[in-house]
Protein backbone atom coordinates (compact mmCIF):
# COMPACT_ATOMS: atom_id res chain seq x y z
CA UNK A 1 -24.01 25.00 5.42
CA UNK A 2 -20.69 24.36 6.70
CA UNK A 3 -18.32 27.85 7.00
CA UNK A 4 -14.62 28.55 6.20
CA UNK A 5 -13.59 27.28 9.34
CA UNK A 6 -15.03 23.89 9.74
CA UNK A 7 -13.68 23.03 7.04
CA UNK A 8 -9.90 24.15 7.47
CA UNK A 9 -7.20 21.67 8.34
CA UNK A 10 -4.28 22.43 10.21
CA UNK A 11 -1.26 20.76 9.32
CA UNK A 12 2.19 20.47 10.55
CA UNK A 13 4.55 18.37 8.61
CA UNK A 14 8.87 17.50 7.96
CA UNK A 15 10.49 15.24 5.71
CA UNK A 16 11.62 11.80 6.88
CA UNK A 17 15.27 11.63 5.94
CA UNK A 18 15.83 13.27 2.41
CA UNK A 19 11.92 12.04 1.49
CA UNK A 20 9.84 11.97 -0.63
CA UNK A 21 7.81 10.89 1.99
CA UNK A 22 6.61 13.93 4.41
CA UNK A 23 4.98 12.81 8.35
CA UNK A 24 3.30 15.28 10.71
CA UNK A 25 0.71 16.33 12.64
CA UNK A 26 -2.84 17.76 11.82
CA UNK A 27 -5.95 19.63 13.59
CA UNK A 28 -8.54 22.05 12.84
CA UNK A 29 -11.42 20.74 10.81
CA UNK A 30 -10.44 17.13 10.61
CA UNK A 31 -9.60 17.07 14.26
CA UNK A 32 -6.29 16.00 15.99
CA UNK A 33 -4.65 13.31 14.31
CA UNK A 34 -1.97 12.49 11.65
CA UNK A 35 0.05 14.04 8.50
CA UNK A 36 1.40 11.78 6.19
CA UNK A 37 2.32 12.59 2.59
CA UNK A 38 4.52 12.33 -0.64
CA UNK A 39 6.12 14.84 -3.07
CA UNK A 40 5.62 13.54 -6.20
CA UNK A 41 7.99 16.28 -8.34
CA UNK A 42 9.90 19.54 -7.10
CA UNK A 43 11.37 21.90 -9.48
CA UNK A 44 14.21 23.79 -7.34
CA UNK A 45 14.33 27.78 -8.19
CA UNK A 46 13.48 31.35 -6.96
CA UNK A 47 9.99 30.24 -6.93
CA UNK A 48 10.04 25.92 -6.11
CA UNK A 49 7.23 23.97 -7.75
CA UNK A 50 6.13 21.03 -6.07
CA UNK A 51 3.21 18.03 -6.94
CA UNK A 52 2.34 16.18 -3.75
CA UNK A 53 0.13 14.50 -1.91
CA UNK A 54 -1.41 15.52 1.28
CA UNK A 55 -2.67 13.04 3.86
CA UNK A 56 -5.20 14.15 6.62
CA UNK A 57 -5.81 11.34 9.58
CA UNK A 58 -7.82 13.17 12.20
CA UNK A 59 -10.06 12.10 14.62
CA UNK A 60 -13.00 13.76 12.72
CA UNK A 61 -12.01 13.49 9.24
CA UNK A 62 -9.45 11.66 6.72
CA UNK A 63 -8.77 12.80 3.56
CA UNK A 64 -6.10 13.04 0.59
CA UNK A 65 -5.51 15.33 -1.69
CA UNK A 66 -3.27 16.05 -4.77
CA UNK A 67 -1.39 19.47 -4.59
CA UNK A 68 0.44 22.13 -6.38
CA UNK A 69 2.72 24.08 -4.03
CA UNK A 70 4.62 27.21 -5.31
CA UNK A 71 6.96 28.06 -2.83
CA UNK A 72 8.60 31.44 -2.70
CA UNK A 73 11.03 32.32 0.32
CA UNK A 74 9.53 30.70 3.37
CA UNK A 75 6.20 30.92 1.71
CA UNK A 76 3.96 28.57 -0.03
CA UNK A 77 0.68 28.95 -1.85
CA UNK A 78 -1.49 25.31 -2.00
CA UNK A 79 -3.92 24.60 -5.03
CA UNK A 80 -5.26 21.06 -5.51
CA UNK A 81 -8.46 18.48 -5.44
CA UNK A 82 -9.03 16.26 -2.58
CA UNK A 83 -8.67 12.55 -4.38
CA UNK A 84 -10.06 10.41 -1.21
CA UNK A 85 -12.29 10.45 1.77
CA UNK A 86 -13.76 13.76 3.51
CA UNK A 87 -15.14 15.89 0.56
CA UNK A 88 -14.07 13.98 -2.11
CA UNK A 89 -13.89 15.78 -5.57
CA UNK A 90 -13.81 19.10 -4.17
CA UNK A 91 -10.80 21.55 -4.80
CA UNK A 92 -8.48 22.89 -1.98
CA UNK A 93 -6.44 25.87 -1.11
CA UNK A 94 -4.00 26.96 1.58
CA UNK A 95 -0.47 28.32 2.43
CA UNK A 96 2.10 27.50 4.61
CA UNK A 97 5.47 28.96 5.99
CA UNK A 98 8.92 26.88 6.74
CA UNK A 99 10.61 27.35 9.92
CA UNK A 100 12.94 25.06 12.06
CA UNK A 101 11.10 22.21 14.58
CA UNK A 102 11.90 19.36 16.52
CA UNK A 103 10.66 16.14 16.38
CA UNK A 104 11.52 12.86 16.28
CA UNK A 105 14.88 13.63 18.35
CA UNK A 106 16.15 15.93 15.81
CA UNK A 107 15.43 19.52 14.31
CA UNK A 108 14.58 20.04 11.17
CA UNK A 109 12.56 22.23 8.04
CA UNK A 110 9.19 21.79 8.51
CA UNK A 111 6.48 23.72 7.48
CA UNK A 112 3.06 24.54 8.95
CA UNK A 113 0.36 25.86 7.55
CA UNK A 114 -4.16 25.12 6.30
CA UNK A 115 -5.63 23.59 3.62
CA UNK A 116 -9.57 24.72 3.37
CA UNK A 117 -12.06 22.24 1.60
CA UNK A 118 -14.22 24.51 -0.78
């Protein structure tokens, strides 16, 4: 039976330019490897609500899944169902916080953070 932890991604991920389209990097679970996702809808507030989609490209593991992120401050609770690959079918949760990073030759918001396969 696999535990909490081997089956926790890592993720750290930015926009490129104004988006929707999010790139990155990921570890944990899936191993080291690549971020790439989408928002699909943000609603701006006290409390942002954001659909996306989360790409996983480790060394281990790839997966996708579809996401609800409520963001409050410079933290975020995930909800969602992984769509492709790795455990497909099964839900997901996670956080993540937003800080300033550099990559790419430029600093940015980016936010870093897990997404456990239940």
């Amino acid at each position: 039976m696999d535990t909490i932890a081997t089956r926790t991604a890592t993720f750290t991920k930015w926009m490129v330019g104004e988006g929707p389209e999010m790139k990155g990097t990921v570890g944990g679970a899936v191993g080291e490897g690549a971020y790439e996702g989408k928002v699909l809808d943000m609603v701006m507030g006290d409390t942002t609500v954001v659909a996306a989609e989360y790409g996983f490209k480790g060394s281990a593991h790839d997966f996708k899944a579809l996401v609800h992120v409520e963001q409050t401050g410079l933290h975020a609770e995930i909800t969602g169902v992984v769509i492709d690959g790795w455990s497909k079918g099964s839900p997901v949760h996670g956080s993540y916080d937003e800080f300033q990073c550099s990559h790419d030759g430029t600093t940015t918001d980016c936010w870093s953070g897990s997404l456990t396969i239940e």
